[in-house]
C-alpha atoms as a PDB file:
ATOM      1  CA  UNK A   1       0.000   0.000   0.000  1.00  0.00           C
ATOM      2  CA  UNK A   2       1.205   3.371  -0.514  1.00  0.00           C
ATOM      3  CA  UNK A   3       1.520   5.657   1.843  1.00  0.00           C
ATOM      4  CA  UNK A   4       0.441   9.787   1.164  1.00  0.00           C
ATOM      5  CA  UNK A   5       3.970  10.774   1.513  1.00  0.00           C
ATOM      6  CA  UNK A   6       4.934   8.052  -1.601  1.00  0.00           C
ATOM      7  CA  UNK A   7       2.006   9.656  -3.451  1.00  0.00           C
ATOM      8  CA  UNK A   8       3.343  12.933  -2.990  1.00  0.00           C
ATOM      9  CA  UNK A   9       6.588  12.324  -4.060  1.00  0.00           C
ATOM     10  CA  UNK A  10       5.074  10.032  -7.205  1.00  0.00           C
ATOM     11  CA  UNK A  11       3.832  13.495  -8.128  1.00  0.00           C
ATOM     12  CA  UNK A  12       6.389  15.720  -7.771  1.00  0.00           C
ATOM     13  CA  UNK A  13       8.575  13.361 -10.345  1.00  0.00           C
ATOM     14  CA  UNK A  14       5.842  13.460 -12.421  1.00  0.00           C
ATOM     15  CA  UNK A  15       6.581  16.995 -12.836  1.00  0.00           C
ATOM     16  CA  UNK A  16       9.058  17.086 -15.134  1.00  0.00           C
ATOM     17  CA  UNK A  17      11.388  19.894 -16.964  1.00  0.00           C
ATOM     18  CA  UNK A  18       8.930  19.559 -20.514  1.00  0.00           C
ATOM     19  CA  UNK A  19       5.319  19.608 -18.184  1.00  0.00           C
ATOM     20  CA  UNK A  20       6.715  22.772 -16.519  1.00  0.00           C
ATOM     21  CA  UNK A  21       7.308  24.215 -19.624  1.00  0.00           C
ATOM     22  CA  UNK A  22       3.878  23.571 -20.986  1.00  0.00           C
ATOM     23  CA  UNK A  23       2.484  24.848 -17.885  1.00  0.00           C
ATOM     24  CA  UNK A  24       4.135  28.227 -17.864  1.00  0.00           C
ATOM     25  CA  UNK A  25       3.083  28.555 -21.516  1.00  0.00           C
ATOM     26  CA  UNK A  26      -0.191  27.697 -21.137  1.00  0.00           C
ATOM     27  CA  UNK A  27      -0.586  30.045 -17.895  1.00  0.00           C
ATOM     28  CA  UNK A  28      -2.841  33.427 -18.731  1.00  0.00           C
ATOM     29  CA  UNK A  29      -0.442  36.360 -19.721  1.00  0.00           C
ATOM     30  CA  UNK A  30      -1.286  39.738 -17.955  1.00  0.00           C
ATOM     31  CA  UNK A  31      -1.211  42.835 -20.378  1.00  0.00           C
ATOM     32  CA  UNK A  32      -1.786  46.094 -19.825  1.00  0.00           C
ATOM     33  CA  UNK A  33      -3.857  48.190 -22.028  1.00  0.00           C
ATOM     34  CA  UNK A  34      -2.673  51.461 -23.567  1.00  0.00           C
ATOM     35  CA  UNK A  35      -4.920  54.090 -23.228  1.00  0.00           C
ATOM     36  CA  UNK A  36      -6.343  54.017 -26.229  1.00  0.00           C
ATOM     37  CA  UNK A  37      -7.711  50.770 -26.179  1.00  0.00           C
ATOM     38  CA  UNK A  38      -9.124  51.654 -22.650  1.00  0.00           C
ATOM     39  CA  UNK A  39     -11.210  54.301 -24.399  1.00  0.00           C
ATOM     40  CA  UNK A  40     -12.158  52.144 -27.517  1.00  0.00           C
ATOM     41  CA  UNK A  41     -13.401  49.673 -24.952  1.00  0.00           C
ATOM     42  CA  UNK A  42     -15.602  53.275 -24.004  1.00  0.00           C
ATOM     43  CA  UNK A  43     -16.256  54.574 -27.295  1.00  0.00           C
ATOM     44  CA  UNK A  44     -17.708  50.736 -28.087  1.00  0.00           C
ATOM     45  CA  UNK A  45     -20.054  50.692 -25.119  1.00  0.00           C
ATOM     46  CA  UNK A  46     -21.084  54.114 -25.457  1.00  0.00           C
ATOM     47  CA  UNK A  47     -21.670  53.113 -29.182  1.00  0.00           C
ATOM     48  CA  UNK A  48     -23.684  50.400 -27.845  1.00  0.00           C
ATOM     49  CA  UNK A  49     -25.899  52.604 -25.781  1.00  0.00           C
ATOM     50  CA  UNK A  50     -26.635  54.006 -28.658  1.00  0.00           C
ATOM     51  CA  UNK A  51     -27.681  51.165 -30.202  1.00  0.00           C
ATOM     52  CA  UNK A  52     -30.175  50.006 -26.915  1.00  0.00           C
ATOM     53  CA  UNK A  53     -28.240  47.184 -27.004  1.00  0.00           C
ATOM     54  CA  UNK A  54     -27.391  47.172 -22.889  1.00  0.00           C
ATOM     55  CA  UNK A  55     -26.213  44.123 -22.353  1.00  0.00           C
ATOM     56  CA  UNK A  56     -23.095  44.412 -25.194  1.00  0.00           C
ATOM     57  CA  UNK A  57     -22.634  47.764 -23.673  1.00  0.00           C
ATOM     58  CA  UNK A  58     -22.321  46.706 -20.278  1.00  0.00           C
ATOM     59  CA  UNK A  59     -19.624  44.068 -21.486  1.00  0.00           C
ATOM     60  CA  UNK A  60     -17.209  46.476 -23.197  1.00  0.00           C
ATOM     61  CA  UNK A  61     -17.740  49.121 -20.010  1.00  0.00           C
ATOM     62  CA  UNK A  62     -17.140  46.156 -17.187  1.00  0.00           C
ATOM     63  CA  UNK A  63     -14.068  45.489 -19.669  1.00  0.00           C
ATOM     64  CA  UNK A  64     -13.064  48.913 -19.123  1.00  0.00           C
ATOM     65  CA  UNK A  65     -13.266  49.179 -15.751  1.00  0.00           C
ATOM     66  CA  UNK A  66     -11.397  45.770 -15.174  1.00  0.00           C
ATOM     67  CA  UNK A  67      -8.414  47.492 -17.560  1.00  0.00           C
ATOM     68  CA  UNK A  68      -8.490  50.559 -14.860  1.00  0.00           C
ATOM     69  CA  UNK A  69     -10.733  53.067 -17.001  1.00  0.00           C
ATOM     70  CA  UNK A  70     -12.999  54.173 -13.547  1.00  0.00           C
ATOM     71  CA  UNK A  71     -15.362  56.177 -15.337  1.00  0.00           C
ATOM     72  CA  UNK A  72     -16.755  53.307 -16.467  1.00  0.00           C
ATOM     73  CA  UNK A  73     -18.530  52.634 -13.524  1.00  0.00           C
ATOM     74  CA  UNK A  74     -20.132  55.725 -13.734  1.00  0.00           C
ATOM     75  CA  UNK A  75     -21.481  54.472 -17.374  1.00  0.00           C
ATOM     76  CA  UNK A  76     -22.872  50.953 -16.238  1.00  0.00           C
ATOM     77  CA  UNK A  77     -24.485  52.736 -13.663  1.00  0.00           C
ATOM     78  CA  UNK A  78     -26.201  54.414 -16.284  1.00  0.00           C
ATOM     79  CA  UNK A  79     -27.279  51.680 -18.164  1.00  0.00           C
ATOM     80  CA  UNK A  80     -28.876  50.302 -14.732  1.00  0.00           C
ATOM     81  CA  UNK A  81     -30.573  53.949 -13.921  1.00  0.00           C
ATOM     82  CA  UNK A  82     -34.068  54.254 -14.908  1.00  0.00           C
ATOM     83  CA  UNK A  83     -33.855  57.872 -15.532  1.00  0.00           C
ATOM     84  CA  UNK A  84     -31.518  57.331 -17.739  1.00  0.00           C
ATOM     85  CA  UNK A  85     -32.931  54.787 -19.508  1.00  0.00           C
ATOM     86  CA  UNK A  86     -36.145  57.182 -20.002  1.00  0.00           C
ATOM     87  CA  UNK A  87     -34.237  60.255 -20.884  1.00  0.00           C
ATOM     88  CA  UNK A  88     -32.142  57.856 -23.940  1.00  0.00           C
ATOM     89  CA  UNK A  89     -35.304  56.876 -24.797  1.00  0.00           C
ATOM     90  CA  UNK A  90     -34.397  52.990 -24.672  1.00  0.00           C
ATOM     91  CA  UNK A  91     -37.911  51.387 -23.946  1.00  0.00           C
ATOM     92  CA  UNK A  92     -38.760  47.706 -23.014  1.00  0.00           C
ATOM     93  CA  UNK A  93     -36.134  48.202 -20.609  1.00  0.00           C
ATOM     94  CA  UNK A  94     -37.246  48.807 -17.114  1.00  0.00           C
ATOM     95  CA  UNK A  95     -33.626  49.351 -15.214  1.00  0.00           C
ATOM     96  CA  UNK A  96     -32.609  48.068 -12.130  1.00  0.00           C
ATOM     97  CA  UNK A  97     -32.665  50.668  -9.514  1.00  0.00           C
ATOM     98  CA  UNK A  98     -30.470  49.189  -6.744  1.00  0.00           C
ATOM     99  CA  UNK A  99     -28.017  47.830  -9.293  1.00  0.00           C
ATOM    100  CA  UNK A 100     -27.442  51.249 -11.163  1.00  0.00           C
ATOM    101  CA  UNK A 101     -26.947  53.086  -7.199  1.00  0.00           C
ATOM    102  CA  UNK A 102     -24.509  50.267  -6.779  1.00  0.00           C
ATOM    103  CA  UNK A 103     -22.266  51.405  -9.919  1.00  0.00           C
ATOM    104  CA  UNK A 104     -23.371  54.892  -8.836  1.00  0.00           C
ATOM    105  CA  UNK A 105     -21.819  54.123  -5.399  1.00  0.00           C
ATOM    106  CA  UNK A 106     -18.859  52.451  -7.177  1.00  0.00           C
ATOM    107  CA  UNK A 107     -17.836  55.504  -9.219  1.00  0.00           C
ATOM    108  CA  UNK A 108     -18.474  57.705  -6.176  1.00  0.00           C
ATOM    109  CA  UNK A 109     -15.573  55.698  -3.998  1.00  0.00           C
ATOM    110  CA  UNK A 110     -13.621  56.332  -7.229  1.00  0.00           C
ATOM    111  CA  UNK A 111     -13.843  59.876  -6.369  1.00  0.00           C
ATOM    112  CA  UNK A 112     -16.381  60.503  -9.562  1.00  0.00           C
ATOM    113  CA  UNK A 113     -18.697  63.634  -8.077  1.00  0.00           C
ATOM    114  CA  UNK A 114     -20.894  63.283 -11.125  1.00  0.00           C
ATOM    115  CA  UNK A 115     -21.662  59.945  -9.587  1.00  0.00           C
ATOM    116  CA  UNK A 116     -22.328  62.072  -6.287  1.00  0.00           C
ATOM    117  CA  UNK A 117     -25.241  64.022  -7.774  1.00  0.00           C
ATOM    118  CA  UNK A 118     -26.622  61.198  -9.779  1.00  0.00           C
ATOM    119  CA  UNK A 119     -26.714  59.293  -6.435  1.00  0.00           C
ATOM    120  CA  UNK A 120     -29.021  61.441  -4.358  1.00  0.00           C
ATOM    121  CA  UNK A 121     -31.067  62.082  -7.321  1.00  0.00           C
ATOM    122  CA  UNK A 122     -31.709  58.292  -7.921  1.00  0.00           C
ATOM    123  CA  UNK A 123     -32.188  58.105  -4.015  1.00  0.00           C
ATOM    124  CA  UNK A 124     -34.848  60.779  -3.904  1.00  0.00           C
ATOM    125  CA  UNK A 125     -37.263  58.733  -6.530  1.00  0.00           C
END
């Protein structure tokens, strides 16, 4: 019978030079964007908006935001915020209240104080 120890150390020889190799290459590479990819990411959600198509929109701004643009949290928030929605003129889609004061919230911690104002007037309806 083997014992854990053996197991372990069946393991670690399986490990060899070529699997380590494969590993690295196969590991996810970090890259930063430049920033004008960062605001292409923008320009594509805010193209999107355009469109009504939300849901593309909110993919290219939560892309944004992951590559550091912080803004963009003040833009999903918008595509959350019911008067927003109205004033766009993007019908059939009702918002999400408490998800676009979340982003709101979001962009606010980011120091945004356009997210300040649309804050309290989201709160206040």
């Amino acid at each position: 019978m083997q014992t854990s120890s053996s197991i372990a150390g069946a393991a670690a020889s399986a490990e060899t030079p070529e699997r380590k190799r494969i590993a690295a290459l196969a590991a996810p590479v970090e890259r930063r964007l430049s920033a004008a990819e960062i605001a292409a990411l923008v320009a594509r959600g805010d193209a999107f908006v355009g469109m009504r198509d939300l849901v593309s929109a909110r993919l290219f701004y939560a892309l944004a935001l992951e590559a550091g643009d912080r803004g963009a949290a003040l833009r999903m928030g918008a595509t959350f915020d019911p008067a927003f929605l109205d004033r766009a003129g993007i019908r059939g889609e009702p918002g999400n209240q408490p998800e676009a004061l979340s982003w709101y919230r979001r962009a606010g911690d980011f120091g945004d104080a356009t997210a300040e104002h649309l804050l309290s007037n989201l709160e206040a309806h």
